[in-house]
N, C-alpha and C. Protein backbone atom coordinates (compact mmCIF):
# COMPACT_ATOMS: atom_id res chain seq x y z
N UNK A 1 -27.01 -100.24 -59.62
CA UNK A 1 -26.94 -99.70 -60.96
C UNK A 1 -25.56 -99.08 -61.17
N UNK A 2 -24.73 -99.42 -62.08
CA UNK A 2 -23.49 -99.09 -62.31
C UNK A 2 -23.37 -97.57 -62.66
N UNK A 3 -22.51 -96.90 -62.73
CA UNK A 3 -22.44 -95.36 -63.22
C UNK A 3 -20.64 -95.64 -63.48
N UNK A 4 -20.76 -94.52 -64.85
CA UNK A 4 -19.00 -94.51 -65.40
C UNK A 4 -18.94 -93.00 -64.83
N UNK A 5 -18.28 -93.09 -63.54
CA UNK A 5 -17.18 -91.80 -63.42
C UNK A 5 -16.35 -91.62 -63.11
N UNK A 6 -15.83 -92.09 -64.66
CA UNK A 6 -14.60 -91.39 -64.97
C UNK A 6 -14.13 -90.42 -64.98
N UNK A 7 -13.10 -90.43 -63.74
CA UNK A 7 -12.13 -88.93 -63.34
C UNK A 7 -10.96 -88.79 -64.65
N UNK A 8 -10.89 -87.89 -64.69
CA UNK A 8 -9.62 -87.12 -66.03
C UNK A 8 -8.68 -87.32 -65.69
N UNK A 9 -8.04 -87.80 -66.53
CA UNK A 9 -6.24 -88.07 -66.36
C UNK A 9 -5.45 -86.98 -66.22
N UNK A 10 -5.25 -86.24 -64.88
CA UNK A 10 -5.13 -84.69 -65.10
C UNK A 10 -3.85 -85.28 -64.89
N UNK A 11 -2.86 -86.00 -64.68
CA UNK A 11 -1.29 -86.29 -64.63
C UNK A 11 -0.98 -86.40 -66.31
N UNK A 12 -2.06 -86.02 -67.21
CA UNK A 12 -1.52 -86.44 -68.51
C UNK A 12 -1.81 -85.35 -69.56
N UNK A 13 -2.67 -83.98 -68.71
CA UNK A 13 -3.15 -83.37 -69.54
C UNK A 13 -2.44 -82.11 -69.75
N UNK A 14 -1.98 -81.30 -70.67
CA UNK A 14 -2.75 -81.97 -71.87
C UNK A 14 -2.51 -82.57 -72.49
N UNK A 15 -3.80 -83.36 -73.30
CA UNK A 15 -3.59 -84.56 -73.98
C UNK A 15 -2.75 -84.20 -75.79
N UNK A 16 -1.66 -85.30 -75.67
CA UNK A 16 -1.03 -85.04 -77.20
C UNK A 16 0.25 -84.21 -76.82
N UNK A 17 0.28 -83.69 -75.81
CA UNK A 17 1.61 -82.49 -75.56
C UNK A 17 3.00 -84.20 -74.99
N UNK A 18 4.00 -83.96 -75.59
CA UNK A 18 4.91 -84.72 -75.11
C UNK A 18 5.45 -84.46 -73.63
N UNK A 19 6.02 -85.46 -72.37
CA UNK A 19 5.89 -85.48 -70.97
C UNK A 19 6.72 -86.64 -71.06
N UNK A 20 7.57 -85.50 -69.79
CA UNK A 20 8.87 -86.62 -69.40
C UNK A 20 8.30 -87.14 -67.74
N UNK A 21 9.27 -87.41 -67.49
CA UNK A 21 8.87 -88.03 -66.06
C UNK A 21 8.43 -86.79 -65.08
N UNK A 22 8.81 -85.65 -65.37
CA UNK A 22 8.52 -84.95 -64.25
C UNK A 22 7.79 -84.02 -64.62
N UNK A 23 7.23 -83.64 -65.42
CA UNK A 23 5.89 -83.55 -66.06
C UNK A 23 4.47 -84.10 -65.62
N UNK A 24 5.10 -85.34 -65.39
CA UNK A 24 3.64 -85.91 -64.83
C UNK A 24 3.87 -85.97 -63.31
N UNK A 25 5.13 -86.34 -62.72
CA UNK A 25 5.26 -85.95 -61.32
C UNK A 25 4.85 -84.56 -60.74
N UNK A 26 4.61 -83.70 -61.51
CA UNK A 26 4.57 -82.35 -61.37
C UNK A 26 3.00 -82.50 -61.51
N UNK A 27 2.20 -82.81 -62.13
CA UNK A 27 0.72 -82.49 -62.42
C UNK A 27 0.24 -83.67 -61.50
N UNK A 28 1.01 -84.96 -61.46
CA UNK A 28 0.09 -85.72 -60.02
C UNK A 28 0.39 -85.11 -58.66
N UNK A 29 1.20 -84.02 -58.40
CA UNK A 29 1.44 -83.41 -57.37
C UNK A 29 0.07 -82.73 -57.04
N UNK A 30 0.19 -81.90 -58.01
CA UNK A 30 -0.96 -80.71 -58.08
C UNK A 30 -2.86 -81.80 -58.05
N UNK A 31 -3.00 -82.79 -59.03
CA UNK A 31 -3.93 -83.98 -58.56
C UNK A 31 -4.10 -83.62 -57.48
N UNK A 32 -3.29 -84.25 -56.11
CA UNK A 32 -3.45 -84.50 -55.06
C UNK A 32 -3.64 -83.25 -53.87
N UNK A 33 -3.61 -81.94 -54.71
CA UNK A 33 -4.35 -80.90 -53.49
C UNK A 33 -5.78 -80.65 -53.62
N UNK A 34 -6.09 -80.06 -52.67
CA UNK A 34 -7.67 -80.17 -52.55
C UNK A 34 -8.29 -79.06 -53.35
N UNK A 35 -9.52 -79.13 -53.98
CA UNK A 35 -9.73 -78.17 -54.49
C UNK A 35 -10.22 -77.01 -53.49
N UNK A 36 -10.41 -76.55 -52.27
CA UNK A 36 -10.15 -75.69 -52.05
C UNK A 36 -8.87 -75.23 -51.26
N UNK A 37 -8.24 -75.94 -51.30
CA UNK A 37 -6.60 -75.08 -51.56
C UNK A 37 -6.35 -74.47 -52.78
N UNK A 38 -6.59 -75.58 -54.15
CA UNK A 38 -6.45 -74.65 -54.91
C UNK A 38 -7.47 -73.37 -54.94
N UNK A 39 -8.29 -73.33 -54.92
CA UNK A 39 -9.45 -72.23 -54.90
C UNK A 39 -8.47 -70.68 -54.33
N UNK A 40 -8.12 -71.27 -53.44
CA UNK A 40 -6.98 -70.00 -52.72
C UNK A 40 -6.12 -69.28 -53.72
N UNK A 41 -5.54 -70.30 -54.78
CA UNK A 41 -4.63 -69.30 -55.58
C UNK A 41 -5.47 -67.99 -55.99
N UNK A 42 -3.91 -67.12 -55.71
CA UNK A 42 -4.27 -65.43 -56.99
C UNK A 42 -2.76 -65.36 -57.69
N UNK A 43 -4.02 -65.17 -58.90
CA UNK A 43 -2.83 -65.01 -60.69
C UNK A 43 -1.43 -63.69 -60.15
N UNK A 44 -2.09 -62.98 -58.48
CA UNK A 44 -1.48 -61.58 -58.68
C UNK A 44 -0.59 -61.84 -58.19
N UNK A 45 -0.06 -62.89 -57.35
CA UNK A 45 0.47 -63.12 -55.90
C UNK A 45 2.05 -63.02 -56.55
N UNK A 46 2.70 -62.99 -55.72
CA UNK A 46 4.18 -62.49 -55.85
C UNK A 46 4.75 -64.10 -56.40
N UNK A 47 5.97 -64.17 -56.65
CA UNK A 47 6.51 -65.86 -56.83
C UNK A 47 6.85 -66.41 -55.24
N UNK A 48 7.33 -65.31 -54.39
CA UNK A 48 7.46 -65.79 -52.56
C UNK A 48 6.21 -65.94 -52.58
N UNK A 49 5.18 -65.79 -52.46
CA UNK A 49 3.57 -65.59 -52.16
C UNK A 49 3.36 -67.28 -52.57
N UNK A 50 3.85 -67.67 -53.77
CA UNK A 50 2.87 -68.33 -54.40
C UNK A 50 3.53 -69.57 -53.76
N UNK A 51 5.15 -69.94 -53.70
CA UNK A 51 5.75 -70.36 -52.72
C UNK A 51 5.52 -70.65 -51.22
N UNK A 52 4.80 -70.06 -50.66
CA UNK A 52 4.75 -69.93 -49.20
C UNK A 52 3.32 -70.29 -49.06
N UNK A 53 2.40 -69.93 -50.46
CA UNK A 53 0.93 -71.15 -50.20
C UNK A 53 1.16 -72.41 -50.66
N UNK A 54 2.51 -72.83 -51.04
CA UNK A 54 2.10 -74.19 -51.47
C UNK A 54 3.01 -74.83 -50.52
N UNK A 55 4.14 -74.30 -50.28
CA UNK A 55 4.63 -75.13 -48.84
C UNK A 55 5.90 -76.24 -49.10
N UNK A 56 6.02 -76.65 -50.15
CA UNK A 56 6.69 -76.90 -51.08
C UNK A 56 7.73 -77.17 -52.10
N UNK A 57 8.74 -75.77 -51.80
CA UNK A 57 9.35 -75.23 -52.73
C UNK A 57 10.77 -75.51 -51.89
N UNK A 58 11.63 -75.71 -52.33
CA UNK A 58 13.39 -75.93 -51.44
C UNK A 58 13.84 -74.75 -51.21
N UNK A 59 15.00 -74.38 -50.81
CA UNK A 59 15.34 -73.41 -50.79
C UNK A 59 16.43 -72.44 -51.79
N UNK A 60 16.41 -73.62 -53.16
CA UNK A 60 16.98 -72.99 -54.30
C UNK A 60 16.01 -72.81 -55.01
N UNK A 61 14.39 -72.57 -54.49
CA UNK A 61 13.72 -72.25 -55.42
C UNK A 61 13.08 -73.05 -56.36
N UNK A 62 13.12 -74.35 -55.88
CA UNK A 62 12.95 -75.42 -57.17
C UNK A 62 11.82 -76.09 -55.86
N UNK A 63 10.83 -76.90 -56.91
CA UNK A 63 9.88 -77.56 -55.67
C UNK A 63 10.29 -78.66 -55.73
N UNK A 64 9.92 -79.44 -54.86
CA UNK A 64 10.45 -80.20 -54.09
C UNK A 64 9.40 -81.38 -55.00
N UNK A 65 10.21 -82.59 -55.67
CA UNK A 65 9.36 -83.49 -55.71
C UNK A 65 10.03 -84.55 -55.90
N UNK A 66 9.44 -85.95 -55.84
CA UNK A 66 10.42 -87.19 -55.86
C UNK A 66 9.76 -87.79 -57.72
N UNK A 67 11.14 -88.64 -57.86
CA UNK A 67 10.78 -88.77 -59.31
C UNK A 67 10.71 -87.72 -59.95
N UNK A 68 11.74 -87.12 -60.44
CA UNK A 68 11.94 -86.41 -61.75
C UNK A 68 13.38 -86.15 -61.68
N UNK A 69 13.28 -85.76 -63.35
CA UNK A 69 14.50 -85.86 -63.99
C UNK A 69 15.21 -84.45 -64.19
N UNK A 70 14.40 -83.33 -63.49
CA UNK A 70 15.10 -81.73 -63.23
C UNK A 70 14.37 -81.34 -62.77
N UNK A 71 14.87 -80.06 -62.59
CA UNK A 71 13.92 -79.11 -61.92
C UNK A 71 12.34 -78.64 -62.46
N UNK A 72 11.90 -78.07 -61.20
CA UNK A 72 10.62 -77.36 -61.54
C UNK A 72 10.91 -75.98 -61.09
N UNK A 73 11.04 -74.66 -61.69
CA UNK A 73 11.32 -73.61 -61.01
C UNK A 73 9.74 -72.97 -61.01
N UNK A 74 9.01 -71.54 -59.89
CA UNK A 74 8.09 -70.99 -60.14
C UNK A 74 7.52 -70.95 -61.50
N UNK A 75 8.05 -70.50 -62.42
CA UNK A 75 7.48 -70.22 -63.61
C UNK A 75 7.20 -71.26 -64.85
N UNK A 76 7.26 -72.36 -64.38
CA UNK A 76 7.15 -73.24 -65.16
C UNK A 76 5.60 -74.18 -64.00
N UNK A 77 6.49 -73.87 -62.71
CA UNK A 77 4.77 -74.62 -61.40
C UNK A 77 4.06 -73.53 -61.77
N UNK A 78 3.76 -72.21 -62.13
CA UNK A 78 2.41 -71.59 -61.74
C UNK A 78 1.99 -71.70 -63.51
N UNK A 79 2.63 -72.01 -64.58
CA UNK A 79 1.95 -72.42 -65.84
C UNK A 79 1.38 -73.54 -65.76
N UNK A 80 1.72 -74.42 -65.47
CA UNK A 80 1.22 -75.99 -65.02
C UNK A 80 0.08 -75.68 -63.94
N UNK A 81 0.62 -75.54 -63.20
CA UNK A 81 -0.93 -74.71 -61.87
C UNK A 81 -2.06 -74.26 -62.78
N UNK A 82 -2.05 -73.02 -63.26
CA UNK A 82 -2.95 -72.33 -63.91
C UNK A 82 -3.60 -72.91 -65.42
N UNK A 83 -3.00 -74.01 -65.58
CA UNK A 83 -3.66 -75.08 -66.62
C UNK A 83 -4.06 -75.92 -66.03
N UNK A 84 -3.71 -76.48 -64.48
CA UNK A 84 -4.65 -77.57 -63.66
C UNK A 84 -6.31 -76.81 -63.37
N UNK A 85 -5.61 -75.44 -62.99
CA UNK A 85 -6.75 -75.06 -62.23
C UNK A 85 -8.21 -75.06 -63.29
N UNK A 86 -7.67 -74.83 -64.56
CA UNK A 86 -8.85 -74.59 -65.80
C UNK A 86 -9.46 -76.24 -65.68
N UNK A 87 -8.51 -77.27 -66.11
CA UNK A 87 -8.87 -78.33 -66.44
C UNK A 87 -9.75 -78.96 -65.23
N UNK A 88 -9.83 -78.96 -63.83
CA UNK A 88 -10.18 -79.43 -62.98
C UNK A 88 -11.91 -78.00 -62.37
N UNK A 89 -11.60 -77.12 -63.32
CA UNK A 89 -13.00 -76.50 -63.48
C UNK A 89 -12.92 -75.48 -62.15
N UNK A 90 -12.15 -75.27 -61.41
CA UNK A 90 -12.04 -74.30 -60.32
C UNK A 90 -11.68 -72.88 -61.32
N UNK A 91 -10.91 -72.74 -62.21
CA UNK A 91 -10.84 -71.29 -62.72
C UNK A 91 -11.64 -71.53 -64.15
N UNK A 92 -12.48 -70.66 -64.39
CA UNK A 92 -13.19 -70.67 -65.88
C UNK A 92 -12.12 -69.69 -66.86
């Protein structure tokens, strides 16, 4: 018996917002951790803190990812983070 489950295009969400290449390199990053890694994040944690749980980050502060067209600094990964974490149902 067939079943549609369909997983969310979380490399695209949200849906209607314009996304360059590293936009979505940035949200299929985040895709690919587990949800209880993410479960671990706290909103309180320092920007080193938040850095040093994801493992990640270079040493100018920018994370580390292939395919894209600039940087990602903390404050732009833990807005994107904290909109994965809603959409993927780990933070209400």
């Amino acid at each position: 018996m067939p079943t549609n489950t369909t997983t969310p295009d979380y490399e695209h969400l949200p849906a209607g917002t314009p996304m360059d290449e590293t936009d979505v390199s940035l949200r299929a990053y985040l895709t690919r951790l587990s949800d209880e890694h993410l479960a671990q994040y706290d909103k309180t944690w320092t920007d080193d803190q938040v850095k040093e749980w994801d493992g990640n980050f270079r040493l100018d502060d920018n994370l580390m990812l292939v395919c894209c067209e600039r940087d990602v600094d903390i404050t732009e990964f833990r807005a994107v983070l904290e909109d994965h974490l809603r959409f993927r149902g780990i933070w209400k």
